[in-house]
C-alpha atoms as a PDB file:
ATOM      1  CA  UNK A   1      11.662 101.290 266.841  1.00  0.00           C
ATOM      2  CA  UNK A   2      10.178 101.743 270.429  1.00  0.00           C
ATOM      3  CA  UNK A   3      11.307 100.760 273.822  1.00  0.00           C
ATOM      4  CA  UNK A   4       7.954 100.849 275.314  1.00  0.00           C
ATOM      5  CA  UNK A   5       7.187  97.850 277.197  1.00  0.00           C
ATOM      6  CA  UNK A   6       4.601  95.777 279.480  1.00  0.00           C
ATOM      7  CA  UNK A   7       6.229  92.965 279.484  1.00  0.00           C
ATOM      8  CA  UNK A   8       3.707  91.107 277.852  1.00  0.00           C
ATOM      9  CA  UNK A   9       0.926  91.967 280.275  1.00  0.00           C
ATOM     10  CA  UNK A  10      -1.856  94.523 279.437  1.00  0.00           C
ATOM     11  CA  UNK A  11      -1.206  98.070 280.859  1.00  0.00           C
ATOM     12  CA  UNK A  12      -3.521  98.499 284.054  1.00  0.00           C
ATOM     13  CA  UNK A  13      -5.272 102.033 283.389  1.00  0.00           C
ATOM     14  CA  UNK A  14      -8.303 102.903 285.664  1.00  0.00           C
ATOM     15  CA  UNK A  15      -9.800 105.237 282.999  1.00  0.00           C
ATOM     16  CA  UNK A  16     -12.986 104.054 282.328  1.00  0.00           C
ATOM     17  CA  UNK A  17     -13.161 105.633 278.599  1.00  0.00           C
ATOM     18  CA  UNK A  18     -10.361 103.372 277.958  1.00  0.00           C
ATOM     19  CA  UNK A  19     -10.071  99.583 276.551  1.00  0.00           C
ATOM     20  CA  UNK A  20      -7.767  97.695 275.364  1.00  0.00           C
ATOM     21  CA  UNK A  21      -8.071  94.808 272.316  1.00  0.00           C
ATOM     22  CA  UNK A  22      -5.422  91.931 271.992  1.00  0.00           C
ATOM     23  CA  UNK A  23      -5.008  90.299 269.542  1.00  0.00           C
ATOM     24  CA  UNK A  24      -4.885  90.720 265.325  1.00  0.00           C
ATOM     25  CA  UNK A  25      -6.371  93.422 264.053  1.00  0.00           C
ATOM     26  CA  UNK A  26      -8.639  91.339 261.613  1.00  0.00           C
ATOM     27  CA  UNK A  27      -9.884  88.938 264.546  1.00  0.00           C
ATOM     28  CA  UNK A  28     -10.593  91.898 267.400  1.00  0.00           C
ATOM     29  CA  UNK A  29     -11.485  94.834 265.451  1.00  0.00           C
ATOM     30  CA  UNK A  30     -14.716  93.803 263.586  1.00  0.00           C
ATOM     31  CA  UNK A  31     -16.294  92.227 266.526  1.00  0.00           C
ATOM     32  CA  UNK A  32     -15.510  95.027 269.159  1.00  0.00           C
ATOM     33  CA  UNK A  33     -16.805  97.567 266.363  1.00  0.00           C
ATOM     34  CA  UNK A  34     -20.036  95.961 266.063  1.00  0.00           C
ATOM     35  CA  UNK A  35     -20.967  95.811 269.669  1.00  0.00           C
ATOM     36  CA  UNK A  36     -19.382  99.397 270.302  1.00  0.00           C
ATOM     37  CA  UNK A  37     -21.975 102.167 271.147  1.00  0.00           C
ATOM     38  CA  UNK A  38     -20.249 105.469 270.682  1.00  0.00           C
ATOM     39  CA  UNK A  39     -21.330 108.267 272.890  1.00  0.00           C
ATOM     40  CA  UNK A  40     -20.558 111.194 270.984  1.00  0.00           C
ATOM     41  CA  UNK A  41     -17.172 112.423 269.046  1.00  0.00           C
ATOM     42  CA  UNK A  42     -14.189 109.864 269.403  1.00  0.00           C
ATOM     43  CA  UNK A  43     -10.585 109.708 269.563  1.00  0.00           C
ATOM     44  CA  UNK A  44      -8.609 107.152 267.654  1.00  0.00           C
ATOM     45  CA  UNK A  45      -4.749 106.448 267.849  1.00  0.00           C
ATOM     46  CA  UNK A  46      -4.358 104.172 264.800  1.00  0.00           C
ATOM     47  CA  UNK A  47      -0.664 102.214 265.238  1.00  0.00           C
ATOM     48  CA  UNK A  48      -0.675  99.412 262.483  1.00  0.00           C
ATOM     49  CA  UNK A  49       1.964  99.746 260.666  1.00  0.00           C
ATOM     50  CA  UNK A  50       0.597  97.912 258.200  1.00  0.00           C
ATOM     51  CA  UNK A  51      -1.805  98.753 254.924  1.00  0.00           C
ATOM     52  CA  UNK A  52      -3.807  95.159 255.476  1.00  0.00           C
ATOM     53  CA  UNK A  53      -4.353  96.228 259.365  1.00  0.00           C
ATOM     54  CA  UNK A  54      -5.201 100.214 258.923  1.00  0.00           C
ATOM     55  CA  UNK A  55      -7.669  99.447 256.500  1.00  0.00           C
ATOM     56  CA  UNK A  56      -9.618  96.757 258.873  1.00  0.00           C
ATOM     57  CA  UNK A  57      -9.307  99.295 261.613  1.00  0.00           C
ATOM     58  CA  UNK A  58     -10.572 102.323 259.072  1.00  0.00           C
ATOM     59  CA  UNK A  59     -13.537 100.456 257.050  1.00  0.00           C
ATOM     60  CA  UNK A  60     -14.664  98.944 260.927  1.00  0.00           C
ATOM     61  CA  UNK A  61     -14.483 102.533 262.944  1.00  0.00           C
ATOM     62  CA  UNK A  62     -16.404 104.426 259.779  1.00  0.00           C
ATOM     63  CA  UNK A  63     -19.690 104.388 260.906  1.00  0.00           C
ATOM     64  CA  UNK A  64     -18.340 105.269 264.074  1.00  0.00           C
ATOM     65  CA  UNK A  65     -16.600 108.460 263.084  1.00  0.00           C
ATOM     66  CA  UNK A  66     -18.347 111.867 263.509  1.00  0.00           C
ATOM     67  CA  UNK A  67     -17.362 115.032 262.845  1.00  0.00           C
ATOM     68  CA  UNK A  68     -15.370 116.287 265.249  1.00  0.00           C
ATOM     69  CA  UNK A  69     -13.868 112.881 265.724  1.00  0.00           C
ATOM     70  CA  UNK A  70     -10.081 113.046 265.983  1.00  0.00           C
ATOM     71  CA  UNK A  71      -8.017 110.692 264.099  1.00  0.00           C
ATOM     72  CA  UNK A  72      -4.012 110.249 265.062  1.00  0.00           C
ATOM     73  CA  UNK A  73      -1.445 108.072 262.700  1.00  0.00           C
ATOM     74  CA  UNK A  74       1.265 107.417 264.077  1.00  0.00           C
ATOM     75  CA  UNK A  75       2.943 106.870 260.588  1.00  0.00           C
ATOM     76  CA  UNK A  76       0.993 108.592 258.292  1.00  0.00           C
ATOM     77  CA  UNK A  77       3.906 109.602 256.481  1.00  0.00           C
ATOM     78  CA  UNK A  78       5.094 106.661 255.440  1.00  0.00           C
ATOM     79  CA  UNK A  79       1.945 105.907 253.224  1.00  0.00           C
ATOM     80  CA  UNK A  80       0.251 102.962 254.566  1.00  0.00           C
ATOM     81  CA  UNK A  81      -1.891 103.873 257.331  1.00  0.00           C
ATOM     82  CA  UNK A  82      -2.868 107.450 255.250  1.00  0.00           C
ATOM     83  CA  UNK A  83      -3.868 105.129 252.123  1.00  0.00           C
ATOM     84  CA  UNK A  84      -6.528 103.118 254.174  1.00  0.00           C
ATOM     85  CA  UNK A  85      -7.405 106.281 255.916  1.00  0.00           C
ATOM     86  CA  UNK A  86      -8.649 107.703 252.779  1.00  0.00           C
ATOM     87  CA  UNK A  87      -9.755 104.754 250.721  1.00  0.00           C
ATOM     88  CA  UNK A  88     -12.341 104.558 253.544  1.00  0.00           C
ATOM     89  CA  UNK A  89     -13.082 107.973 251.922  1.00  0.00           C
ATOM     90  CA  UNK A  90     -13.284 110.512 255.291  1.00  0.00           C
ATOM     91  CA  UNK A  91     -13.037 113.314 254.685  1.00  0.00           C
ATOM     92  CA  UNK A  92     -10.732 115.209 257.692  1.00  0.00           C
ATOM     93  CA  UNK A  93      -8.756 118.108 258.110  1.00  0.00           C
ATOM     94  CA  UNK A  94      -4.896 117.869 259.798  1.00  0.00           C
ATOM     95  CA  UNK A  95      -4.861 119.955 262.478  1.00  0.00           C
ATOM     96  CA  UNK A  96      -1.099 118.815 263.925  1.00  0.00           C
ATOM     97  CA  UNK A  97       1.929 117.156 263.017  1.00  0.00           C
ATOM     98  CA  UNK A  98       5.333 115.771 264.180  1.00  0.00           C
ATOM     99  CA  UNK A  99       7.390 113.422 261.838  1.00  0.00           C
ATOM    100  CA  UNK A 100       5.516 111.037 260.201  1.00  0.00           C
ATOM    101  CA  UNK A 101       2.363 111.403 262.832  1.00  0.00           C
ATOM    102  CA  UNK A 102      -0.527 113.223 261.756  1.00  0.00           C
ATOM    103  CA  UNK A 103      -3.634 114.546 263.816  1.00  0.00           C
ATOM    104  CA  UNK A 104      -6.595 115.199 261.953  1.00  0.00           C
ATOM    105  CA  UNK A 105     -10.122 116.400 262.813  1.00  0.00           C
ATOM    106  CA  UNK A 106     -12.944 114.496 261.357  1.00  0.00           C
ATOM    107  CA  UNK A 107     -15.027 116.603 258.675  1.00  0.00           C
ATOM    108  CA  UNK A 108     -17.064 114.658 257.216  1.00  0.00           C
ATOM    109  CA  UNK A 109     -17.951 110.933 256.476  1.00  0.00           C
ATOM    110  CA  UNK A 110     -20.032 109.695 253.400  1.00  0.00           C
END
């Protein structure tokens, strides 16, 4: 597993396009997705390792998506987080890879 560490603090990042959530993905995801205004295309890391949490984070960031929106899974190849990613039926087209990570560019969502 990873070595990456805050030690338990929140990274300080003075991007402005950036935010970061704590908490469980069931309790932070659905309310930051309903006051979120997105300006355009996005960019989404999805790291949840779980089915139960990818598929909050997928069925939540839908209406969000565009195309042209990129998607990243960190562990796409292991089956969970690609499962919610298309039982929230987008439609998306990989455009890089490295182990079990997948990048894919947002075609289309229904």
């Amino acid at each position: 597993m990873g070595h990456f560490t805050c030690h338990g603090e929140v990274p300080c990042i003075s991007d402005h396009r950036l935010e970061f959530e704590v908490g469980w993905f069931t309790e932070t995801i659905p309310p930051f997705c309903a006051s979120f205004v997105p300006r355009g295309r996005l960019i989404v890391h999805v790291d949840c390792d779980l089915y139960s949490s990818a598929s909050v984070v997928f069925e939540c960031l839908r209406p969000h998506l565009v195309p042209g929106s990129i998607v990243i899974m960190d562990e796409a190849g292991t089956g969970d987080e690609y499962r919610a990613f298309v039982e929230a039926a987008i439609s998306a087209v990989p455009i890089a890879h490295a182990g079990c990570a997948v990048a894919a560019v947002v075609n289309e969502v229904p």
